[in-house]
Protein backbone atom coordinates (compact mmCIF):
# COMPACT_ATOMS: atom_id res chain seq x y z
CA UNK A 1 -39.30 -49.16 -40.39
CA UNK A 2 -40.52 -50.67 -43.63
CA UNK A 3 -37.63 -52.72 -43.84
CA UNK A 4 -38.13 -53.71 -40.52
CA UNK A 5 -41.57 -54.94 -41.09
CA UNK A 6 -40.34 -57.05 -44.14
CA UNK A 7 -37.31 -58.49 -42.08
CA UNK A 8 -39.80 -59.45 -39.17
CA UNK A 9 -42.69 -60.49 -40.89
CA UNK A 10 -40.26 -62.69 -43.37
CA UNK A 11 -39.01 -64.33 -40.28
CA UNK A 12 -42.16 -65.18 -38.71
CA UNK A 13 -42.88 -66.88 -41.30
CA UNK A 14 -39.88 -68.52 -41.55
CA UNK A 15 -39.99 -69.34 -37.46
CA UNK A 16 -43.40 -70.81 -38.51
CA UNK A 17 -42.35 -73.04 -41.28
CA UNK A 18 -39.06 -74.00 -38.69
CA UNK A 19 -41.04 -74.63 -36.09
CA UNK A 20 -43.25 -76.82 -37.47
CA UNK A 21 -41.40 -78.88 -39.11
CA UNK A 22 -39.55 -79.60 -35.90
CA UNK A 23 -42.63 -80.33 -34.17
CA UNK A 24 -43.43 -83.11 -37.33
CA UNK A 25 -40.20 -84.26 -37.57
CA UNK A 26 -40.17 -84.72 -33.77
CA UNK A 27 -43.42 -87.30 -34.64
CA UNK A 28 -41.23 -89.45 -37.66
CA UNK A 29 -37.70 -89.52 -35.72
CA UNK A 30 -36.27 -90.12 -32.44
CA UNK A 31 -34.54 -87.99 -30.16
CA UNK A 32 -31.12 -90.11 -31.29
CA UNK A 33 -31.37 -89.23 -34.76
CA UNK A 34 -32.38 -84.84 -34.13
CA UNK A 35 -28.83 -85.60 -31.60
CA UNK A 36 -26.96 -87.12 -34.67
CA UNK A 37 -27.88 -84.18 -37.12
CA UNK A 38 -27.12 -81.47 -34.42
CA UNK A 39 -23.29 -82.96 -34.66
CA UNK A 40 -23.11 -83.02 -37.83
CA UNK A 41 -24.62 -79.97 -38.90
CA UNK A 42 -22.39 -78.34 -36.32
CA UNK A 43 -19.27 -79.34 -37.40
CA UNK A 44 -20.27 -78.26 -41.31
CA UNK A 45 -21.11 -74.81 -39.86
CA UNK A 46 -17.67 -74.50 -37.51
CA UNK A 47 -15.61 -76.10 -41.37
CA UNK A 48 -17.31 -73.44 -43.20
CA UNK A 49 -16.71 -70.62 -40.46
CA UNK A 50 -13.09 -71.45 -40.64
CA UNK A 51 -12.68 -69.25 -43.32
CA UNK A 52 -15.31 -66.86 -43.95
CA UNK A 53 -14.19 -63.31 -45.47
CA UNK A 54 -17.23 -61.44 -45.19
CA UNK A 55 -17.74 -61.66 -48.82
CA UNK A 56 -21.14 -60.52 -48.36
CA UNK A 57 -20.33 -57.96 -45.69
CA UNK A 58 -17.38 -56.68 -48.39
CA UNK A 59 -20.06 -55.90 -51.22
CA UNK A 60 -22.46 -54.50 -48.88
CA UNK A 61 -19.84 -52.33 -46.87
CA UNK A 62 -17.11 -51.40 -49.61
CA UNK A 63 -18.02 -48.20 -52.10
CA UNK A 64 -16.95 -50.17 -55.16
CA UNK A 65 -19.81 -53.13 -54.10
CA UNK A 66 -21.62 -52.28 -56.96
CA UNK A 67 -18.69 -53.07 -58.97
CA UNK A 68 -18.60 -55.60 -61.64
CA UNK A 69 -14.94 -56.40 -61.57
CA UNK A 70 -15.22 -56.06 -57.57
CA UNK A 71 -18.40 -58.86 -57.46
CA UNK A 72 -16.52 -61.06 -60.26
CA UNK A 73 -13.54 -61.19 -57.60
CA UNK A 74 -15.53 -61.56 -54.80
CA UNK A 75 -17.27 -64.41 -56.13
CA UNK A 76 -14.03 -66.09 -56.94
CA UNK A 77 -12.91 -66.21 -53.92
CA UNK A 78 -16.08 -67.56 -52.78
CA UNK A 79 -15.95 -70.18 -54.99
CA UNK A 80 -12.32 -71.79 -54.31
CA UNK A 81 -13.55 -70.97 -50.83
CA UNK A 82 -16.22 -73.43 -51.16
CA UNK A 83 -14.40 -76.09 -53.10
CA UNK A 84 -11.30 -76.22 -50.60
CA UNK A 85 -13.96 -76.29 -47.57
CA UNK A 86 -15.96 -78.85 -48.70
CA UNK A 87 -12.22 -80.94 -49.65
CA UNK A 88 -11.83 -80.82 -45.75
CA UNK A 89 -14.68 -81.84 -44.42
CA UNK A 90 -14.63 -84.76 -46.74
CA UNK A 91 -11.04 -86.03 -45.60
CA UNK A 92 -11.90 -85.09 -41.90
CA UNK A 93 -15.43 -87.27 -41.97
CA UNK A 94 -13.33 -90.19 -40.79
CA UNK A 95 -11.47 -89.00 -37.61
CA UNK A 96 -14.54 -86.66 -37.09
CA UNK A 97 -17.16 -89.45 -37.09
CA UNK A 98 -14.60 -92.07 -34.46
CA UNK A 99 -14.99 -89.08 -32.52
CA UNK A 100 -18.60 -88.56 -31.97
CA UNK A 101 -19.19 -92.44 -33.13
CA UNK A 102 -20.82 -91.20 -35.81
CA UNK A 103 -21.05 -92.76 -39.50
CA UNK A 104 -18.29 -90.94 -41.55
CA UNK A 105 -20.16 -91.34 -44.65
CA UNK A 106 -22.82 -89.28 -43.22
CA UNK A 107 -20.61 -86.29 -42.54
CA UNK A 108 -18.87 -86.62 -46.37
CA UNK A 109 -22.75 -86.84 -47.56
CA UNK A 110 -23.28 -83.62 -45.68
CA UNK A 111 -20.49 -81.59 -46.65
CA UNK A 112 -21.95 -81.21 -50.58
CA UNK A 113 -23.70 -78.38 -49.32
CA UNK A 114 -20.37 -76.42 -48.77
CA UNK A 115 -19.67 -76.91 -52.67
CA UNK A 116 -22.78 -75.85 -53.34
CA UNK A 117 -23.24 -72.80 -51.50
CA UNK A 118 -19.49 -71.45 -52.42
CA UNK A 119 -21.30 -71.94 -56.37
CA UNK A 120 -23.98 -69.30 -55.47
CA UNK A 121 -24.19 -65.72 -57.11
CA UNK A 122 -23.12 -62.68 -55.01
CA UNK A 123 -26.40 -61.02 -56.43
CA UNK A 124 -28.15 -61.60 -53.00
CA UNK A 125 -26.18 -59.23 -51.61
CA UNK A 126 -26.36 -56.90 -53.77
CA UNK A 127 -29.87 -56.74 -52.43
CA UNK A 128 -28.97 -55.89 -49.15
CA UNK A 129 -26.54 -53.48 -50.39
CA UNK A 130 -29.36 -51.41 -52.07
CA UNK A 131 -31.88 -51.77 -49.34
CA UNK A 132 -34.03 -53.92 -51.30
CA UNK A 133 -35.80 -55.92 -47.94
CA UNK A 134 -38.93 -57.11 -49.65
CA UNK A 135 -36.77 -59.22 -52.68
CA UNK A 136 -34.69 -59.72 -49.85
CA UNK A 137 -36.89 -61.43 -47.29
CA UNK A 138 -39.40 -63.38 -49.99
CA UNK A 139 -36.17 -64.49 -51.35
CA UNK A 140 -35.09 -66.35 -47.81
CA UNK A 141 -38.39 -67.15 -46.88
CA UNK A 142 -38.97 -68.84 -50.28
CA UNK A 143 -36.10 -70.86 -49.77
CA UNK A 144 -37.17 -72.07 -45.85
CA UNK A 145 -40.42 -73.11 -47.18
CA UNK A 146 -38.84 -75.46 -49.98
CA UNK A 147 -36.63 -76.92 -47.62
CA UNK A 148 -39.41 -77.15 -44.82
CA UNK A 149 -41.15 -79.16 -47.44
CA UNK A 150 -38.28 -81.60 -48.28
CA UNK A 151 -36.98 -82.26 -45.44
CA UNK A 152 -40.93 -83.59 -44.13
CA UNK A 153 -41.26 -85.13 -47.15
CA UNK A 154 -37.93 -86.92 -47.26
CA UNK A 155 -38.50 -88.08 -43.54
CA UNK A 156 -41.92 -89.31 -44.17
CA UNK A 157 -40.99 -91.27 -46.87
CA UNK A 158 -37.47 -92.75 -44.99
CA UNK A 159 -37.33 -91.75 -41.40
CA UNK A 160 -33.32 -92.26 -41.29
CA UNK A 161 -30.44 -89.78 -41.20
CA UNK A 162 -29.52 -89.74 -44.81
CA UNK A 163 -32.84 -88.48 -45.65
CA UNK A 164 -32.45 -85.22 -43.46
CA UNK A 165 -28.90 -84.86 -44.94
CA UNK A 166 -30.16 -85.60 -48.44
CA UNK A 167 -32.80 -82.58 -47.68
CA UNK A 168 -30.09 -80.35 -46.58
CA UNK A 169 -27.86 -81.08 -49.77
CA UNK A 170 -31.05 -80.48 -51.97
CA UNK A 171 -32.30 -77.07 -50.21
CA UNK A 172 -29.03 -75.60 -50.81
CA UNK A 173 -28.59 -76.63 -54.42
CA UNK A 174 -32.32 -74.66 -55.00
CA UNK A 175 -31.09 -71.69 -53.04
CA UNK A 176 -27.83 -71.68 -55.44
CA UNK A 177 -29.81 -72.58 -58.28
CA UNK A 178 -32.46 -69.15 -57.13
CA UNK A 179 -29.58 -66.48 -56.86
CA UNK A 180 -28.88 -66.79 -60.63
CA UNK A 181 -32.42 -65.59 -60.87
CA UNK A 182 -32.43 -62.48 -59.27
CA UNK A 183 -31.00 -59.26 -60.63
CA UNK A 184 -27.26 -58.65 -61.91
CA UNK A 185 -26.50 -62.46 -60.71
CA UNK A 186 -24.24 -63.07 -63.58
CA UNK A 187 -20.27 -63.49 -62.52
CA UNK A 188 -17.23 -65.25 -63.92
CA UNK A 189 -14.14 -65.88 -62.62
CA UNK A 190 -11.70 -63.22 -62.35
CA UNK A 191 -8.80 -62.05 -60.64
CA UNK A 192 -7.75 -58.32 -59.48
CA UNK A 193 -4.90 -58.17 -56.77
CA UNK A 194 -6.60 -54.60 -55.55
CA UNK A 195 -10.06 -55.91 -55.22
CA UNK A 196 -8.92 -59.02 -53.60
CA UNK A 197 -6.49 -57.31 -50.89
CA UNK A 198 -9.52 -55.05 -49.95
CA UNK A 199 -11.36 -57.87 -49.32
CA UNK A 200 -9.25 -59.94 -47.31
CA UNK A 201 -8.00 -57.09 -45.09
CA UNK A 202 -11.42 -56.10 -44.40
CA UNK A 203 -12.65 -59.65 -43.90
CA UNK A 204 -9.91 -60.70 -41.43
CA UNK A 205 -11.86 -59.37 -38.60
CA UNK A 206 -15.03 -61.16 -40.25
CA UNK A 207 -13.27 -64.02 -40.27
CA UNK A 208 -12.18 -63.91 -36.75
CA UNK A 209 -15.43 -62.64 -35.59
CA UNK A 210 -17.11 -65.90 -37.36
CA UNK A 211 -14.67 -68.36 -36.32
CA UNK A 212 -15.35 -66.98 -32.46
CA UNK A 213 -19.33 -66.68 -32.87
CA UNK A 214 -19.41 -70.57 -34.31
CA UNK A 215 -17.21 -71.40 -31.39
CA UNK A 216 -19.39 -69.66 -29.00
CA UNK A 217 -22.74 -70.85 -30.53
CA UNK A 218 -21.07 -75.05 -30.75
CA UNK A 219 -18.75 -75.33 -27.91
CA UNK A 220 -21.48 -76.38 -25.84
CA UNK A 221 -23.41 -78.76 -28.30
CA UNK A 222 -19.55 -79.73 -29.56
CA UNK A 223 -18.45 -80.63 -25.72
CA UNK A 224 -22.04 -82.16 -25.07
CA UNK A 225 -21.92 -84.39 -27.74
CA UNK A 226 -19.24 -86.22 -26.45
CA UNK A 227 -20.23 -86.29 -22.53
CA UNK A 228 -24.26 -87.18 -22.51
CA UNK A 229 -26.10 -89.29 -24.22
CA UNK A 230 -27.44 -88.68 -27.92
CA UNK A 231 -31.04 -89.07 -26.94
CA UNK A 232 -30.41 -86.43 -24.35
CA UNK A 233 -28.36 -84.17 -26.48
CA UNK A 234 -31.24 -84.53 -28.98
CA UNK A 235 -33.68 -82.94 -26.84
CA UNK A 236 -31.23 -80.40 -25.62
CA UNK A 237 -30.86 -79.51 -29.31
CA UNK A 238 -34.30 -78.94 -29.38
CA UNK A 239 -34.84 -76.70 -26.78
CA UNK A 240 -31.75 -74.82 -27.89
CA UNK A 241 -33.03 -74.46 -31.44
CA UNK A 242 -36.44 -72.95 -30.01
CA UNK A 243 -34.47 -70.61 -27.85
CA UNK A 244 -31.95 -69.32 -30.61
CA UNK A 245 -35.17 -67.92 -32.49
CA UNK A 246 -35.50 -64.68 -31.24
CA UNK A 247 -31.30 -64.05 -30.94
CA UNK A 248 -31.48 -65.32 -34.74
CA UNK A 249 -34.43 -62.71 -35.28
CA UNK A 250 -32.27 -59.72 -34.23
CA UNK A 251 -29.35 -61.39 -35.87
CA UNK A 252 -31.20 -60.79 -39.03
CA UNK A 253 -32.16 -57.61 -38.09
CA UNK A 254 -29.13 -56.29 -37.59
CA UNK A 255 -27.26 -57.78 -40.49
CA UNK A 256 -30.22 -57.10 -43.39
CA UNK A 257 -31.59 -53.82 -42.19
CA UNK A 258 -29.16 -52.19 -39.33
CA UNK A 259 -25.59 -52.82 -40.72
CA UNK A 260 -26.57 -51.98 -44.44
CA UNK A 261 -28.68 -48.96 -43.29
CA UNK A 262 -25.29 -47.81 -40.94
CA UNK A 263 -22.84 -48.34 -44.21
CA UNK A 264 -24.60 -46.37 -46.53
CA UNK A 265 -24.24 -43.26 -44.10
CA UNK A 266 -21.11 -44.23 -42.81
CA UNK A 267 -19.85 -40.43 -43.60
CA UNK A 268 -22.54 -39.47 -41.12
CA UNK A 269 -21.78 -37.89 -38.01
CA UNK A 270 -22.29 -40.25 -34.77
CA UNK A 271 -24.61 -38.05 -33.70
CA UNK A 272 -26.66 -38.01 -36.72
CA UNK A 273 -26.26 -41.74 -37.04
CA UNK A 274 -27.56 -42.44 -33.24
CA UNK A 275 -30.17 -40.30 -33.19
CA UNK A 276 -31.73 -41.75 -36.29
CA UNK A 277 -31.40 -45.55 -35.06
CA UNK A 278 -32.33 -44.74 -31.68
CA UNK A 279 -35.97 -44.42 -32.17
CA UNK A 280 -36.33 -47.63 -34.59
CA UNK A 281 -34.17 -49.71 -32.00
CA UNK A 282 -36.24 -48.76 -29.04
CA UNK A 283 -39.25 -50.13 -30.78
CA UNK A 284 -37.56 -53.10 -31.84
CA UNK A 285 -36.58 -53.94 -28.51
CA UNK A 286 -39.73 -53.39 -26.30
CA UNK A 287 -41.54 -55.87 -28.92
CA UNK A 288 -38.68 -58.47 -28.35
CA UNK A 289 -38.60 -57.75 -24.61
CA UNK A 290 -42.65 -58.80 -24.25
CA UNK A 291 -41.98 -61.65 -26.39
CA UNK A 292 -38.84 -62.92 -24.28
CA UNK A 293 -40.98 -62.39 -21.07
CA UNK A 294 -43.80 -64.14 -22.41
CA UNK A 295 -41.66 -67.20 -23.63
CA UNK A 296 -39.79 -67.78 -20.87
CA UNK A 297 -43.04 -67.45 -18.44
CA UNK A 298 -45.12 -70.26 -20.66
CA UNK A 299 -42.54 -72.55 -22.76
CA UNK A 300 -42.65 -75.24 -20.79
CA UNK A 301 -46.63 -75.58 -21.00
CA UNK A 302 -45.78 -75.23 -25.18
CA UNK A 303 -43.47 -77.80 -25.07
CA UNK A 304 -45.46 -80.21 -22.69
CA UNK A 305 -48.57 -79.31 -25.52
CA UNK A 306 -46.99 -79.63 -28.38
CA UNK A 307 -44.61 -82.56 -28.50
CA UNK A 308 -45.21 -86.10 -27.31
CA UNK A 309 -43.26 -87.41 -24.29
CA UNK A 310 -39.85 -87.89 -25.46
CA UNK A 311 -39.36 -84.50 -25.42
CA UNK A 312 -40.53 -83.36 -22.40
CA UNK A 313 -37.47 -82.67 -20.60
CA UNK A 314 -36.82 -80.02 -22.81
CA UNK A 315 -40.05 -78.44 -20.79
CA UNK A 316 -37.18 -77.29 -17.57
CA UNK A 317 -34.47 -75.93 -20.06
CA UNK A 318 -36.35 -73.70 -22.57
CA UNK A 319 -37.36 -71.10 -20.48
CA UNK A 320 -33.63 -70.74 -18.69
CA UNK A 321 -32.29 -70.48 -22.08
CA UNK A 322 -35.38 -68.11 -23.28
CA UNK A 323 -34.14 -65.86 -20.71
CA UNK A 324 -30.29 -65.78 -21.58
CA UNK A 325 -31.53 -65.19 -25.20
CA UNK A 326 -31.93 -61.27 -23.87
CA UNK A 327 -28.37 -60.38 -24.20
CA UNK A 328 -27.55 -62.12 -27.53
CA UNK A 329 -30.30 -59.45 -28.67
CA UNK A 330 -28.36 -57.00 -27.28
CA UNK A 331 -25.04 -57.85 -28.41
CA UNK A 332 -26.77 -58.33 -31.90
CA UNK A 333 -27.83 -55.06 -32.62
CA UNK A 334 -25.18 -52.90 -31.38
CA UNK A 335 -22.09 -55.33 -33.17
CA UNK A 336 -23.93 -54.90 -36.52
CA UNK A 337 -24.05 -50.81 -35.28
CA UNK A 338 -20.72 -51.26 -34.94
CA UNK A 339 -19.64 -53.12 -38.20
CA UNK A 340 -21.65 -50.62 -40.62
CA UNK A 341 -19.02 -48.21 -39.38
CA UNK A 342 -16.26 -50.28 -40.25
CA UNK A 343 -15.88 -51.31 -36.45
CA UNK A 344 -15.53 -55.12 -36.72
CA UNK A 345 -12.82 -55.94 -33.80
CA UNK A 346 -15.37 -55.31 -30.69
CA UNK A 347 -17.35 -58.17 -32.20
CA UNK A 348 -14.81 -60.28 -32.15
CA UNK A 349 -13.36 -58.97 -28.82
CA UNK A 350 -16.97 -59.91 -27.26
CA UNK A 351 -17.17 -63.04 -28.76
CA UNK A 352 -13.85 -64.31 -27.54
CA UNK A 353 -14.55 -62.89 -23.83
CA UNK A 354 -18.05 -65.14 -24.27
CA UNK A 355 -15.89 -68.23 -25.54
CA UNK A 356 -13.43 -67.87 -22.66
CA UNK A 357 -16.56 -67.92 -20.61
CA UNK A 358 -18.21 -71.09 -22.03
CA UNK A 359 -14.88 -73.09 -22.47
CA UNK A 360 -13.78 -72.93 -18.50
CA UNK A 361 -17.73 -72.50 -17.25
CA UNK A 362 -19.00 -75.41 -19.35
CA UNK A 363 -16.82 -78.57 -18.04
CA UNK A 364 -16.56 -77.34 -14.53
CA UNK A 365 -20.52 -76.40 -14.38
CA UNK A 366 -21.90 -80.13 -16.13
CA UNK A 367 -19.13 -81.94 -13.41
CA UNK A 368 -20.41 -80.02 -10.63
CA UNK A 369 -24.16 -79.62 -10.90
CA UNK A 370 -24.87 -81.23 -14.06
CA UNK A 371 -26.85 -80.34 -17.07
CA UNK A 372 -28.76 -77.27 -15.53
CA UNK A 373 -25.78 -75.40 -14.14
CA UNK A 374 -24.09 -75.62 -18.09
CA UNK A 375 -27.21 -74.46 -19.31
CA UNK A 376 -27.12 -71.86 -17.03
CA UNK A 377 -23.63 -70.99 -18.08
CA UNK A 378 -24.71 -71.26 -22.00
CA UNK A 379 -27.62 -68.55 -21.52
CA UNK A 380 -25.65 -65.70 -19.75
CA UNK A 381 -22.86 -66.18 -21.28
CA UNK A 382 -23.97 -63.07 -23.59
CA UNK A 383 -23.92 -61.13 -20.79
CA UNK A 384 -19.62 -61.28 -20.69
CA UNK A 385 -19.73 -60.59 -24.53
CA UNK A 386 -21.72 -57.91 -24.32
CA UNK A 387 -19.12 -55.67 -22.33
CA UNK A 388 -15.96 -55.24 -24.94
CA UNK A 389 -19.24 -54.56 -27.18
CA UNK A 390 -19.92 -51.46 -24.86
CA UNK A 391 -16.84 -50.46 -24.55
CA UNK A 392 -16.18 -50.40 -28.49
CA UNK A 393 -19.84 -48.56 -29.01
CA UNK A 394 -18.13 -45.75 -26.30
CA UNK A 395 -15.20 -45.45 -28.02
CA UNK A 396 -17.05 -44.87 -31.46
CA UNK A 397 -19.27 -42.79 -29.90
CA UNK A 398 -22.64 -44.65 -31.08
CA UNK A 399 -23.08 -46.38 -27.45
CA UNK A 400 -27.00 -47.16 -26.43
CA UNK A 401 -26.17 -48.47 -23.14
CA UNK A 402 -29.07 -46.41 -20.83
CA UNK A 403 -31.67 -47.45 -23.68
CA UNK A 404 -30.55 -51.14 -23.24
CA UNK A 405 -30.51 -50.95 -19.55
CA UNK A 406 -34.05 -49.40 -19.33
CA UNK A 407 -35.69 -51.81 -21.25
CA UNK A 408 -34.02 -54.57 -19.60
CA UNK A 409 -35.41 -53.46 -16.36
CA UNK A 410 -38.65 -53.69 -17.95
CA UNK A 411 -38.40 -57.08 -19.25
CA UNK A 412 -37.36 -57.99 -15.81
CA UNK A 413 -40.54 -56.50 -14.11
CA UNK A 414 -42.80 -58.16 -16.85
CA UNK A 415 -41.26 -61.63 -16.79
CA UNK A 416 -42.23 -61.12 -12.74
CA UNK A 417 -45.65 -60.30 -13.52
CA UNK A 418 -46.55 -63.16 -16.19
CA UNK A 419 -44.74 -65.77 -13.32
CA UNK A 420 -46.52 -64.32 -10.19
CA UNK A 421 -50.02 -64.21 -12.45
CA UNK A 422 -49.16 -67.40 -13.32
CA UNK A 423 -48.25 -68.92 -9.85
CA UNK A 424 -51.09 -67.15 -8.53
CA UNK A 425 -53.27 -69.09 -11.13
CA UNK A 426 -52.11 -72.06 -9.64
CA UNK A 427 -49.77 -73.51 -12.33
CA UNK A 428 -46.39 -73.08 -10.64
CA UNK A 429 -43.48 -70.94 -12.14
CA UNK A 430 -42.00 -72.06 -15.68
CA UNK A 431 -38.84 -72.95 -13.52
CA UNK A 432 -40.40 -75.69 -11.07
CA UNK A 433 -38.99 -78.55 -13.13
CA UNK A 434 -35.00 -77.52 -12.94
CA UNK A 435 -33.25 -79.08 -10.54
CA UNK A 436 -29.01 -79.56 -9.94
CA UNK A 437 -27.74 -82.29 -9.72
């Protein structure tokens, strides 16, 4: 529970320092440029993704992660990793940007951050490892606030796309630059055939897993990109950033405090292991279930408040997406469940079942009733990943299906009061301004 309170309370305050600087970056730039940066910052993620080993979820999950010689391999890897990534990107930039009629040079700009990160010490993880959420947590939030204050600063001073990328590149050279200051960060190159074929055999499935979740979390801002305009795409990004908070909430949930809390009593027997996450998880959900409600019943009057004009479309689409966000929270906690027991296929199994979804519901649903049906499609989407989940938590015996259909039915009923009190108030239902067509 402590931990818990350190994860959340760390991310509130880095949802704060997001937040707002979207809300004052949506004063300095237009919708155009927030569409540009959503492309490319997409297609760095899906690069990096490409090849991800889990070399964090190695060192937390394997016994010899508090190895030197393990870490010193580990990092090596993550290093080439890094350099070889970031050699892509920068000979794709050119196809990449004819594609999306973007500048190349702003997508070879962007992908220094790959070199950067792959330079980092594994000593972060080595945090989670040992349950350490408060270094943990001021650690990441330390970081968001530097780059929250770049980023403004950088736009205030040159409202153009190079100065968002240019904030981007510097935030992750600080972040590399801070995980040689925390404890055992020191690593050198090294090389141990062992070491490294535990790594990559576990990280296969990581690296599936992540190729399929960047797939599933892009496809629709990749397809998008290339079939509305970038003004429009812009303020779809925005509402879809907004959304993704709470999904990205559990997401860190599950990956700092669930999966390393699973792994270290791996040995455990299932029974032991779900009766002492059951309470905690309960909790966690009934919290996020208000908050979803609550969202989704008043976004639109947030969005209307808060940013100017431009931006008011993205009123009709945050609650819809608010309310898909449910069953990414779902799927979130009980795949990390799953992966502290060394269970990393029924992630990857939902997240291709979701991509399958999204890649024949997207195209079909923007032809046929335009940009509300694929939204539509994007937000319950989770739903269809969520069942190979289930399955897998069955057949590991560690399933928490009746607690996740319980509180689902109570989100449902309070989402129903907040609309009918607010209907009743005379202020319409947060869906009045969706329409197909």
């Amino acid at each position: 529970m402590r931990g818990a309170f350190w994860t959340i309370g760390a991310y509130g305050g880095s949802v704060g320092l997001r937040f707002g600087t979207n809300v004052v970056l949506s004063r300095l730039v237009a919708p155009e440029i927030f569409g540009v940066m959503l492309i490319i910052n997409t297609l760095r993620n899906g690069i990096e993704l490409l090849s991800d080993v889990g070399i964090g979820q190695n060192i937390v999950q394997n016994p010899k992660g508090e190895s030197r010689s393990f870490r010193d391999v580990a990092w090596t890897i993550q290093l080439v990793r890094g350099l070889i990534l970031f050699t892509i990107l920068f000979l794709a930039a050119a196809p990449l940007g004819q594609l999306y009629q973007l500048p190349g040079s702003a997508i070879q700009f962007s992908a220094l951050t790959l070199a950067l990160m792959g330079c980092g010490s594994v000593s972060v993880y080595l945090l989670q490892r040992r349950l350490q959420f408060m270094r943990l947590n001021l650690f990441d939030l330390g970081v968001d606030a530097v780059g929250a204050a770049l980023v403004i600063g950088l736009a205030f001073a040159s409202p153009t796309i190079w100065s968002l990328i240019l904030a981007n590149i510097l935030t992750a050279a600080i972040r590399t630059i801070a995980t040689y200051l925390l404890p055992d960060a020191r690593v050198r190159l090294a090389w141990d055939r062992e070491h490294a074929r535990e790594i990559l055999s576990f990280g296969k499935w990581i690296y599936l897993s992540s190729l399929l979740a960047f797939l599933c979390a892009s496809f629709d801002k990749l397809y998008l990109g290339q079939a509305i305009p970038l003004a429009l795409l812009g303020i779809y990004g925005l509402a879809r950033n907004v959304a993704d908070l709470p999904a990205a909430l559990f997401a860190r949930l599950g990956h700092s405090l669930v999966f390393p809390v699973i792994a270290s009593q791996q040995l455990s027997s299932r029974s032991e292991l779900h009766a002492r996450l059951s309470p905690l998880r309960l909790r966690l959900l009934l919290v996020s279930a208000i908050c979803v409600a609550f969202g989704t019943a008043f976004a639109d009057y947030a969005i209307m408040i808060i940013y100017d004009s431009r931006y008011h479309d993205a009123g009709w689409m945050l609650p819809v997406m608010l309310l898909g966000v449910w069953g990414a929270i779902l799927c979130s906690m009980n795949e990390y469940a799953l992966l502290g027991i060394g269970k990393p296929f029924y992630g990857a199994a939902g997240n291709m079942t979701k991509l399958v979804c999204l890649v024949v519901g997207i195209p079909l649903a923007l032809k046929a009733t335009g940009l509300l049906g694929t939204i539509l499609v994007v937000a319950f989407s989770d739903f269809c990943r969520y069942i190979p989940v289930l399955v897998g938590q069955r057949r590991e015996r560690l399933s928490f299906f009746l607690q996740d259909l319980m509180v689902t039915l109570f989100l449902i009923l309070l989402l129903g009061a907040f609309v009918l009190l607010r209907w009743e108030a005379g202020f319409g239902t947060p869906f009045d301004g969706a329409s197909f067509s």
